[in-house]
N, C-alpha and C. Protein backbone atom coordinates (compact mmCIF):
# COMPACT_ATOMS: atom_id res chain seq x y z
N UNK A 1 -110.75 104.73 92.22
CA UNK A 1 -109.97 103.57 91.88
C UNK A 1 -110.54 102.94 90.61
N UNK A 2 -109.83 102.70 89.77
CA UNK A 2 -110.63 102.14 88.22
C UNK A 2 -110.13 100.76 88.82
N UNK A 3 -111.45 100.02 87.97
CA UNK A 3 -111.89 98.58 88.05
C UNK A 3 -110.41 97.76 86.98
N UNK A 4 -110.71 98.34 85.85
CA UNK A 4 -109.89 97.58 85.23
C UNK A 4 -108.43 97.46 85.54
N UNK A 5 -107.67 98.09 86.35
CA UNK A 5 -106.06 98.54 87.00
C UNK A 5 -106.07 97.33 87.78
N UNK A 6 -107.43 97.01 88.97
CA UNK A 6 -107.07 96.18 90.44
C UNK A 6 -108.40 94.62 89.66
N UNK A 7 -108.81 94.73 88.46
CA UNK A 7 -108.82 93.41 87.98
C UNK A 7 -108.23 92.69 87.58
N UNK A 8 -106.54 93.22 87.28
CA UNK A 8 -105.41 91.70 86.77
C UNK A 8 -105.26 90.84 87.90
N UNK A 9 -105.08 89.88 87.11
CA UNK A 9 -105.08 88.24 87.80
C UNK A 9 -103.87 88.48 88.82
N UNK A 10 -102.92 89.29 89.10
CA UNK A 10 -101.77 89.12 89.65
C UNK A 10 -101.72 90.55 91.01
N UNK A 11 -102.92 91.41 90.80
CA UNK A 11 -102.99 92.05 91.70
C UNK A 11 -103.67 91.80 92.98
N UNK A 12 -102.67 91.57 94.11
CA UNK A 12 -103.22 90.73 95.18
C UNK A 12 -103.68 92.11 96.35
N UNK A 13 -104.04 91.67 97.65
CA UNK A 13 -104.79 92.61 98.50
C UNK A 13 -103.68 93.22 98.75
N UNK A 14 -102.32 92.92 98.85
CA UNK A 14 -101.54 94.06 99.43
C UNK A 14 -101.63 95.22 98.56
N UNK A 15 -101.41 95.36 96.93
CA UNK A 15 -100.99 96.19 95.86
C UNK A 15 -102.48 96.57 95.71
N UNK A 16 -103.49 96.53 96.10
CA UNK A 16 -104.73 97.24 96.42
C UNK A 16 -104.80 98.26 97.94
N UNK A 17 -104.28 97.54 98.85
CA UNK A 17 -103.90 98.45 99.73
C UNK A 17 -103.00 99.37 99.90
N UNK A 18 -102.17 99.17 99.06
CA UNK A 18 -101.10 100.10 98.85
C UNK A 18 -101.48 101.19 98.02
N UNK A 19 -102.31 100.88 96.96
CA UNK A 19 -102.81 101.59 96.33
C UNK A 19 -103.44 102.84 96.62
N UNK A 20 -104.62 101.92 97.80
CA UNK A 20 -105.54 103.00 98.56
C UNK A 20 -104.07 104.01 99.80
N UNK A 21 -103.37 103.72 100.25
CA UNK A 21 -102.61 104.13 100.69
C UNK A 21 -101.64 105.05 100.43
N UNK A 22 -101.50 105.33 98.86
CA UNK A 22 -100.93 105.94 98.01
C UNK A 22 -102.02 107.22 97.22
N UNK A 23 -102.97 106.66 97.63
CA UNK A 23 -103.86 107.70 96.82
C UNK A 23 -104.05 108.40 98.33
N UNK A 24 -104.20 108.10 99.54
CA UNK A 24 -104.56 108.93 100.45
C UNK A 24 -103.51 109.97 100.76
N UNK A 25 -102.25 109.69 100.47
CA UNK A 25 -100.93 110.46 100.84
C UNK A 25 -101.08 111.40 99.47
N UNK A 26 -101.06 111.14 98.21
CA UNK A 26 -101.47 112.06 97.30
C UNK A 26 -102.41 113.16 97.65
N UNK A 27 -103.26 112.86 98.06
CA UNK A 27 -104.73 113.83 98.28
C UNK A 27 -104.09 114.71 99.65
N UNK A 28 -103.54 114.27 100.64
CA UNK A 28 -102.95 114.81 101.64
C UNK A 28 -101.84 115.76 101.31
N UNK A 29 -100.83 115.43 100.41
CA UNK A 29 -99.73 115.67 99.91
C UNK A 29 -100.07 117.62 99.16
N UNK A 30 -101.39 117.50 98.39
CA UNK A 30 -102.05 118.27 97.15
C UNK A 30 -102.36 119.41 98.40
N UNK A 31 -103.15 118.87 99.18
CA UNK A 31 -103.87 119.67 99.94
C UNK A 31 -103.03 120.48 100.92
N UNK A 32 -102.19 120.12 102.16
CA UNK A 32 -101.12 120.52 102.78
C UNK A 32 -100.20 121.18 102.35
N UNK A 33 -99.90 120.50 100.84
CA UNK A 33 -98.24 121.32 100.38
C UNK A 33 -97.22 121.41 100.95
N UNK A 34 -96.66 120.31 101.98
CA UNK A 34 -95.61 119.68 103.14
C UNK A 34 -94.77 118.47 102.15
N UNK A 35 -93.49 119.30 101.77
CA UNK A 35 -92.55 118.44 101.06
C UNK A 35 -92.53 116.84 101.90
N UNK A 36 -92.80 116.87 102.91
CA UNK A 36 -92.29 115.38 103.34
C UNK A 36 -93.62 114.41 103.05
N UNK A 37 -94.50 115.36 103.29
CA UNK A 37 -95.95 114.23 102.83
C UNK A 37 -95.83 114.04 100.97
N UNK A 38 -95.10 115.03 100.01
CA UNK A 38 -95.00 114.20 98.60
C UNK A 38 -93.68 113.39 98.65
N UNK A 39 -92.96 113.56 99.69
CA UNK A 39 -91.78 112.32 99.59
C UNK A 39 -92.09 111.18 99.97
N UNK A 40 -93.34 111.40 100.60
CA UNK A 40 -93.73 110.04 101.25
C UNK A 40 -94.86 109.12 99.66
N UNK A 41 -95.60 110.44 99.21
CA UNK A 41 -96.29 109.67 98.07
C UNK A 41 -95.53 109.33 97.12
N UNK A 42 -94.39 109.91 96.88
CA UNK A 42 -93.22 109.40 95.99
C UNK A 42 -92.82 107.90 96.28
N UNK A 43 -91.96 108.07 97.39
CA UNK A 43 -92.20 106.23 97.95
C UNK A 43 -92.69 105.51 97.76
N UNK A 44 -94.18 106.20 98.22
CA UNK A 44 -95.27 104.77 98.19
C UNK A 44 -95.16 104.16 96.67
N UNK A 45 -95.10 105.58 95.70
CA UNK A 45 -95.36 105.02 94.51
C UNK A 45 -94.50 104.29 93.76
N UNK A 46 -93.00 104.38 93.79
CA UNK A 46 -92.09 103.79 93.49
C UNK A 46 -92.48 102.32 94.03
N UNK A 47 -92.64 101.94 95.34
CA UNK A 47 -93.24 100.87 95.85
C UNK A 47 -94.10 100.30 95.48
N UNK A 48 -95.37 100.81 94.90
CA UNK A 48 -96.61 100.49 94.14
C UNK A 48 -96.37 99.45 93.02
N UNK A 49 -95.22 100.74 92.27
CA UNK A 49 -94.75 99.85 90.98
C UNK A 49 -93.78 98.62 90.55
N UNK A 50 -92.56 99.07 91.88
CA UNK A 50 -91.96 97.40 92.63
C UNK A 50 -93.04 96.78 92.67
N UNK A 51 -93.61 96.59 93.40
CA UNK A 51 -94.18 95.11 93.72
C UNK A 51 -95.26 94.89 92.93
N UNK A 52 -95.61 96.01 91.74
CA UNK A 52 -97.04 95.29 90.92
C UNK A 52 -95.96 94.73 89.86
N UNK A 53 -94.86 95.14 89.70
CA UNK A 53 -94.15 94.44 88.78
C UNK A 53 -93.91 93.31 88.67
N UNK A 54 -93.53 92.94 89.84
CA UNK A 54 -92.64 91.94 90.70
C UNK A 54 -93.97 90.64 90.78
N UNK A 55 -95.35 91.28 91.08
CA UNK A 55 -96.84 90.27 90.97
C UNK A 55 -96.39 89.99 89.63
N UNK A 56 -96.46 90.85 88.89
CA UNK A 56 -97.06 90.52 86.93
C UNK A 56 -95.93 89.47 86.18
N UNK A 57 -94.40 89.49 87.08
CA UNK A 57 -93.67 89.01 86.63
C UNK A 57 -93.51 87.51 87.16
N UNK A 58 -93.99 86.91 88.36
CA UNK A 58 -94.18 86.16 89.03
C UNK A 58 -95.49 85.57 88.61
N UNK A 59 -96.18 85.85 88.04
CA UNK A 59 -97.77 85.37 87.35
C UNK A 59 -97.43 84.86 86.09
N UNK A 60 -96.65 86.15 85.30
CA UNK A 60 -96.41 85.45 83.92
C UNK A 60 -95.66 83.96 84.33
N UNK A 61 -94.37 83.70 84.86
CA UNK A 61 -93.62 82.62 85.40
C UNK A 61 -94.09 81.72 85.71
N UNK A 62 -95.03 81.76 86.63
CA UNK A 62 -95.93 80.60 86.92
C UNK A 62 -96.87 79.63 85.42
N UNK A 63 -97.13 80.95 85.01
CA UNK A 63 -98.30 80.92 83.93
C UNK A 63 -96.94 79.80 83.16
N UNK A 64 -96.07 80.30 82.76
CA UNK A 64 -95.20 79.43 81.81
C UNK A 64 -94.92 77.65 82.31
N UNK A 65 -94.52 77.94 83.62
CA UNK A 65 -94.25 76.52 83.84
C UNK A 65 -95.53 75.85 84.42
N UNK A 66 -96.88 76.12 84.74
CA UNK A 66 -97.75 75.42 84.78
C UNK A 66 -98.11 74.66 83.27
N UNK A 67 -98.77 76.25 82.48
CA UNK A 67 -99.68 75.78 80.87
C UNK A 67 -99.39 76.73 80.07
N UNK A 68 -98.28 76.15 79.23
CA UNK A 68 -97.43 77.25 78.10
C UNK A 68 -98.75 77.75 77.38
N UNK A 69 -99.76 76.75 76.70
CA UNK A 69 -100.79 77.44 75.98
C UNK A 69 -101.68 78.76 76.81
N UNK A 70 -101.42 78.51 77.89
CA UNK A 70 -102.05 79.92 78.55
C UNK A 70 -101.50 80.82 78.54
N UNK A 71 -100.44 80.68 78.84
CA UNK A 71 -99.51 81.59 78.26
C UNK A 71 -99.57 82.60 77.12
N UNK A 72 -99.65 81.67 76.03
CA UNK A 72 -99.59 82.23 74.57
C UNK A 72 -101.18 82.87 74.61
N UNK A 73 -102.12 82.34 75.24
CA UNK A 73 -103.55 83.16 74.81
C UNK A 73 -103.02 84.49 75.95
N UNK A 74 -102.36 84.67 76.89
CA UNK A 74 -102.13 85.40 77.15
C UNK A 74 -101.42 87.01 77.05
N UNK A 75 -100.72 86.32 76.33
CA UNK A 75 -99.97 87.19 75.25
C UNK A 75 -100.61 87.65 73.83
N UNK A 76 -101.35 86.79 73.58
CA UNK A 76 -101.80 87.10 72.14
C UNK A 76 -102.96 88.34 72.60
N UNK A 77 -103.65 88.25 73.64
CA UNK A 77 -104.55 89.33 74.46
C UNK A 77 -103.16 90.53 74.30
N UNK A 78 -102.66 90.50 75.02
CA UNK A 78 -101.83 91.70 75.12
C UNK A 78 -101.05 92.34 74.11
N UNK A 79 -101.25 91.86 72.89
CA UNK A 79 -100.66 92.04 71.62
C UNK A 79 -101.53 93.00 71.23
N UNK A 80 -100.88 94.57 69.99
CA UNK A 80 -101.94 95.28 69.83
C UNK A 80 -101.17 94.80 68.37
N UNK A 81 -102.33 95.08 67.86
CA UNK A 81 -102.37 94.70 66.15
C UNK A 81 -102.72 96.25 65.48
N UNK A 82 -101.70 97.26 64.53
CA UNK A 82 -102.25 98.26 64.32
C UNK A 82 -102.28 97.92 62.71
N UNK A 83 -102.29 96.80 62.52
CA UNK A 83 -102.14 96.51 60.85
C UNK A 83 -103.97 97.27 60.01
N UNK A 84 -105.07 97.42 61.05
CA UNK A 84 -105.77 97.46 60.33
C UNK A 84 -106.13 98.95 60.47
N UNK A 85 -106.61 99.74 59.52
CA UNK A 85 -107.06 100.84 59.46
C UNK A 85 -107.95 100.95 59.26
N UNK A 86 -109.06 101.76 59.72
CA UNK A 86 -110.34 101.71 59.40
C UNK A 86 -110.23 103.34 58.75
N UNK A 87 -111.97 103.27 57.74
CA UNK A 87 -111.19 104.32 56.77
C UNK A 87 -111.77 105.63 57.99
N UNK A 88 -111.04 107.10 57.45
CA UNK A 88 -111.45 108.03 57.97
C UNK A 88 -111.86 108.76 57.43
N UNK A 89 -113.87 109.81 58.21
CA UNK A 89 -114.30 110.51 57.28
C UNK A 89 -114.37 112.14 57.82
N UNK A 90 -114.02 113.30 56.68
CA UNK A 90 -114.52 114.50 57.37
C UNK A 90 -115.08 115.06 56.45
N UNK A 91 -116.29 115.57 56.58
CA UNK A 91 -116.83 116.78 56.00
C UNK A 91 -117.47 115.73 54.67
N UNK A 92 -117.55 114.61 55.04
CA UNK A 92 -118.37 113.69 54.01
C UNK A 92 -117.11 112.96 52.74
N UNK A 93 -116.13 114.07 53.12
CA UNK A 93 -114.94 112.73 52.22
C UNK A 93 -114.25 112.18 53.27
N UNK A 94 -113.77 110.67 52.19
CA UNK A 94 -112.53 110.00 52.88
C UNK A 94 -111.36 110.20 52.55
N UNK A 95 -111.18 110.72 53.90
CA UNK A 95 -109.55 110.77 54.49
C UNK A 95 -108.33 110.02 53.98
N UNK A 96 -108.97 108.84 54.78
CA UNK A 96 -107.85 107.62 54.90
C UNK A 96 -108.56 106.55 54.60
N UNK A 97 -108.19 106.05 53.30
CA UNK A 97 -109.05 104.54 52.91
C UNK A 97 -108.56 103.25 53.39
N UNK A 98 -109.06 102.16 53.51
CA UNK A 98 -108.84 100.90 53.99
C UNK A 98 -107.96 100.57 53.20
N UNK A 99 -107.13 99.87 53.58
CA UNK A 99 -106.18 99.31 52.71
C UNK A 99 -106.42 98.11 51.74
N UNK A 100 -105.93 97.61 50.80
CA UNK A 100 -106.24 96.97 50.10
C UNK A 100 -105.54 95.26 50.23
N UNK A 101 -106.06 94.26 50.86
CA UNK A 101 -105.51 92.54 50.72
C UNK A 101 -104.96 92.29 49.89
């Protein structure tokens, strides 16, 4: 189970248990090779992603009508910025130079 997946603020004990519940039917599913045990990890997982959605979307919501500025630091976290390039080197030349301000 990676740390960083079941550390968002909006993943509660059920969508951790479901989780673990979903990974056990997987591993069962791999091992057996019984179509009804991957219809069942199919489920779970469709389910997984309902309701982690359904947390993240219900967190952001809250987040808005409690403290809009949390909000926005929230978002500004989740923003990827690819404006900057760092230069690239092979074989002792550069590749790709930094761009110029």
């Amino acid at each position: 189970m990676s740390t960083t997946r079941h550390s968002q603020p909006w993943v509660n004990k059920r969508a951790k248990n479901l989780s673990k519940r979903k990974q056990k039917t997987y591993n069962r599913a791999r091992h057996t090779r019984v179509s009804t045990d991957m219809d069942e990890y199919k489920r779970l997982q469709k389910e997984q992603n309902y309701d982690c959605r359904k947390a993240s979307h219900a967190y952001v919501s809250d987040m808005v009508t409690e403290n809009p500025k949390k909000l926005y630091s929230f978002v500004k976290g989740k923003r990827m910025d690819g404006s900057e390039i760092y230069p690239l080197h092979a074989d002792g030349m550069t590749l790709v130079k930094k761009p110029q301000s």
